[in-house]
N, C-alpha and C. Protein backbone atom coordinates (compact mmCIF):
# COMPACT_ATOMS: atom_id res chain seq x y z
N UNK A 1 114.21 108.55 107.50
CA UNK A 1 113.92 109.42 106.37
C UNK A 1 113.45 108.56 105.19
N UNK A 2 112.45 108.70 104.66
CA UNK A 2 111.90 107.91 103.08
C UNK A 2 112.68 108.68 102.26
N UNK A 3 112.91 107.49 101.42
CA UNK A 3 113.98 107.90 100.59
C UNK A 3 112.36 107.70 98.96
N UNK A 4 112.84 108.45 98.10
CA UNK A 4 112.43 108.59 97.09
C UNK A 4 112.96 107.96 95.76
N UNK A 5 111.84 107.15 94.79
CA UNK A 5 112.16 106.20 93.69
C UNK A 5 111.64 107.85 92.60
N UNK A 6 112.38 107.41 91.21
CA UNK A 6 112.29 107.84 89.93
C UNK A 6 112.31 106.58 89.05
N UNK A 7 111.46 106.55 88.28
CA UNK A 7 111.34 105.76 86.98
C UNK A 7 111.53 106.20 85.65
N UNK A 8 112.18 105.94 84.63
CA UNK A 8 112.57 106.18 83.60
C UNK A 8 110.70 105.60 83.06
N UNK A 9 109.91 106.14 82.29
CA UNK A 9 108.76 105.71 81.40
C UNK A 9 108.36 106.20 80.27
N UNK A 10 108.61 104.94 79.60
CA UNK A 10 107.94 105.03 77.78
C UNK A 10 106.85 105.00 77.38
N UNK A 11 106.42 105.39 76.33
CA UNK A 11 105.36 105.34 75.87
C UNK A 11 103.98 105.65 76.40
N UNK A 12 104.18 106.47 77.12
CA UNK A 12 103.03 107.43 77.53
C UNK A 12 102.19 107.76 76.35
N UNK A 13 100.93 107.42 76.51
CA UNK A 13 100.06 108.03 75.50
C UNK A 13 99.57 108.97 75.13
N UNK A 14 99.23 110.09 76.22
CA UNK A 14 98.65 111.71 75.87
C UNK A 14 98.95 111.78 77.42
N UNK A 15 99.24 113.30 77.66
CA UNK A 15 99.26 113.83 79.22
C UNK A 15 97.83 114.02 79.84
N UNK A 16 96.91 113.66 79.30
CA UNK A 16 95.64 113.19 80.21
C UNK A 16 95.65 111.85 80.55
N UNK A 17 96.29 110.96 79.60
CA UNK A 17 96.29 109.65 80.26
C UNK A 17 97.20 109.47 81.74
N UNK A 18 98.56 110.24 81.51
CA UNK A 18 99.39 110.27 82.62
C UNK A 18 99.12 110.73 83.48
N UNK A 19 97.94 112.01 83.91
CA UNK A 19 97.16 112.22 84.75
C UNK A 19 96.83 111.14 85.58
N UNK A 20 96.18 110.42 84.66
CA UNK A 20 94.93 109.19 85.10
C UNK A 20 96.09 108.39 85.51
N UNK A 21 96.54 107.63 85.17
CA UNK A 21 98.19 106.82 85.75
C UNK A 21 98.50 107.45 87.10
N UNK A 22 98.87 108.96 87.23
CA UNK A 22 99.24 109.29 88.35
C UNK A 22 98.12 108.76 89.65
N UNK A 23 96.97 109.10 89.36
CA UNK A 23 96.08 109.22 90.24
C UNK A 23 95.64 107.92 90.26
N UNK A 24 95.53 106.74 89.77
CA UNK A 24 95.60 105.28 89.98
C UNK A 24 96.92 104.81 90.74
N UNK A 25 98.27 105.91 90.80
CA UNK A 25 99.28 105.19 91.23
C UNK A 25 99.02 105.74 93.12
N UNK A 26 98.63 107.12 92.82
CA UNK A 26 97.94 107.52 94.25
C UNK A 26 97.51 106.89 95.05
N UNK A 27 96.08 106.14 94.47
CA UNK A 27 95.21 105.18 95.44
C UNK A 27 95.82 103.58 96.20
N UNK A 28 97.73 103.63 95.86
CA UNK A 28 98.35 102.83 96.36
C UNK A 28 98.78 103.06 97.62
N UNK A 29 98.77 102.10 98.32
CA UNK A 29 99.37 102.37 99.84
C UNK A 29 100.70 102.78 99.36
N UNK A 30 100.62 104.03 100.30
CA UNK A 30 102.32 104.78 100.33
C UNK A 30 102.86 105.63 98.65
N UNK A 31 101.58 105.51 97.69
CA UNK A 31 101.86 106.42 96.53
C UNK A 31 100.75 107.85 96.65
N UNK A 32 100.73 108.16 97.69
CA UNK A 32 100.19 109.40 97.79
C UNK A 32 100.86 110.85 96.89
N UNK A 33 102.29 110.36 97.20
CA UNK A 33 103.14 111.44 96.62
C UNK A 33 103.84 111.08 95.38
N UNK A 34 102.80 110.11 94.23
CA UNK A 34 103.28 110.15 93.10
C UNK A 34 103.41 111.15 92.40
N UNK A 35 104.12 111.30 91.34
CA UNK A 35 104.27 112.30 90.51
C UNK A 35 104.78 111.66 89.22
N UNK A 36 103.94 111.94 87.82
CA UNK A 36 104.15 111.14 87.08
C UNK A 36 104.33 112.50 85.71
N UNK A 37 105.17 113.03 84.88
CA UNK A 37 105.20 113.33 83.95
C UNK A 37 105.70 113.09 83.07
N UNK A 38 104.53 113.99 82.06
CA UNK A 38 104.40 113.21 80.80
C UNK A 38 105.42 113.66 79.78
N UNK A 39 106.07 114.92 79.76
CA UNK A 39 106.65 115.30 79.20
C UNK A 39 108.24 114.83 79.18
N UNK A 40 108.58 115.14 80.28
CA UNK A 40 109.69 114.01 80.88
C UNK A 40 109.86 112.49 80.56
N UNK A 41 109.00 112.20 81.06
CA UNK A 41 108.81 110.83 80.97
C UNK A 41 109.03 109.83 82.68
N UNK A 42 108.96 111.10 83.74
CA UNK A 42 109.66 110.62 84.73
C UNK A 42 108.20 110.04 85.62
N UNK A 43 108.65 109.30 86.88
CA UNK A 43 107.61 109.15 87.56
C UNK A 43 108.58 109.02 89.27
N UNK A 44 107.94 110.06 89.94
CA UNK A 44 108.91 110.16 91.06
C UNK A 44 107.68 108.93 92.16
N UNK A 45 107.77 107.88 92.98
CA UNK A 45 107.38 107.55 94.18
C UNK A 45 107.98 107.20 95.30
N UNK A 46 107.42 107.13 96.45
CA UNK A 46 108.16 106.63 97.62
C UNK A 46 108.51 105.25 97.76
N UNK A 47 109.70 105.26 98.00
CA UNK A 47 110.67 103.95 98.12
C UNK A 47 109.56 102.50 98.38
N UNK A 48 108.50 103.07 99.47
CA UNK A 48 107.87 102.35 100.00
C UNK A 48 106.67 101.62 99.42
N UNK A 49 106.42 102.26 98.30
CA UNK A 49 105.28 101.51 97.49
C UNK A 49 105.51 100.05 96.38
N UNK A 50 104.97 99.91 96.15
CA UNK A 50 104.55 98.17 95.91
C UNK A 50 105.07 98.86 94.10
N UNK A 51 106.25 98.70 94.10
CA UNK A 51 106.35 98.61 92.68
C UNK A 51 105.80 97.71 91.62
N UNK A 52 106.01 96.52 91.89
CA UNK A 52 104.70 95.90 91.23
C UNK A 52 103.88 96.34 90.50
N UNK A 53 103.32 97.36 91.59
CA UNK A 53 101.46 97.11 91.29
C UNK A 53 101.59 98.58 90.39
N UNK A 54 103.06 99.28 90.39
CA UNK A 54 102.83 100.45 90.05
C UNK A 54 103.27 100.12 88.68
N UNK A 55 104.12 99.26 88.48
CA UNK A 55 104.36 99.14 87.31
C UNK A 55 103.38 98.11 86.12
N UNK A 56 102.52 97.59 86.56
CA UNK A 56 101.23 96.40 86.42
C UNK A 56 100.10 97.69 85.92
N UNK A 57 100.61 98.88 86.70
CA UNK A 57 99.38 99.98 86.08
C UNK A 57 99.93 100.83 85.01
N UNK A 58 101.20 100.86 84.96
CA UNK A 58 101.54 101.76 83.88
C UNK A 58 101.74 100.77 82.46
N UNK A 59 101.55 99.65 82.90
CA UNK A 59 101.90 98.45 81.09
C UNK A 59 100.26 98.62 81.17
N UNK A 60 99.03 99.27 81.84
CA UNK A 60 97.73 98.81 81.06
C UNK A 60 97.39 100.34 80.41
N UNK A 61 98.40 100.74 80.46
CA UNK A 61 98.10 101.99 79.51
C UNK A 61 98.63 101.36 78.64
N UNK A 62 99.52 100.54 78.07
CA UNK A 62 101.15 100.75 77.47
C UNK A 62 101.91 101.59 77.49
N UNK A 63 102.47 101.99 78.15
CA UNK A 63 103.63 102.35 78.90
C UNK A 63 104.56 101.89 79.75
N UNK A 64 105.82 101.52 79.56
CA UNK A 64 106.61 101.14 79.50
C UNK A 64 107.89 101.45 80.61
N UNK A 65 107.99 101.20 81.87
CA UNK A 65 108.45 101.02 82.80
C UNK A 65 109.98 100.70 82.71
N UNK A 66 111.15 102.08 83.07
CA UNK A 66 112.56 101.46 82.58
C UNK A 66 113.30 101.38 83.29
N UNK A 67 114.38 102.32 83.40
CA UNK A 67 115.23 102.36 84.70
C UNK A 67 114.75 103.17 85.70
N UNK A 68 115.74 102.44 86.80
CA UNK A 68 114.76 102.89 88.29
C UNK A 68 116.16 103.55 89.00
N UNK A 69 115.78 104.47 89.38
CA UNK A 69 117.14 105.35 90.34
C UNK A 69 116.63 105.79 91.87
N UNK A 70 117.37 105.50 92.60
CA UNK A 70 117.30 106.19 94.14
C UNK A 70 117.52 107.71 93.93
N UNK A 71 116.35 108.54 95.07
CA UNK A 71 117.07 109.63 95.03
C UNK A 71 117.66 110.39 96.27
């Protein structure tokens, strides 16, 4: 069973940018089923993706990458 990541994220700039974030976090192997909102501030992905690279895309917005929870 894939287990599912949540990210705590700051500083989101406008909910069109978080759009664009989501769909850059998409084109990652195994972030098909990102989900990133803006209002929240949450960003749900699968356990299995390259956090790294997901979090390397959300500091070139500035936005700000916090706590991370299993779900």
């Amino acid at each position: 069973m894939t287990m599912t990541l949540e990210l705590r994220v700051d500083g989101l700039s406008c909910p069109n940018c978080a759009n664009e974030l989501e769909l850059e976090i998409r084109r990652l192997e195994h972030g098909q089923s990102a989900k990133l909102s803006y209002n929240t501030g949450k960003l749900t992905v699968d356990e299995k993706v390259d956090l790294d690279k997901v979090k390397r895309i959300l500091r070139s917005d500035g936005a700000t990458p916090r706590q991370l929870y299993r779900l």
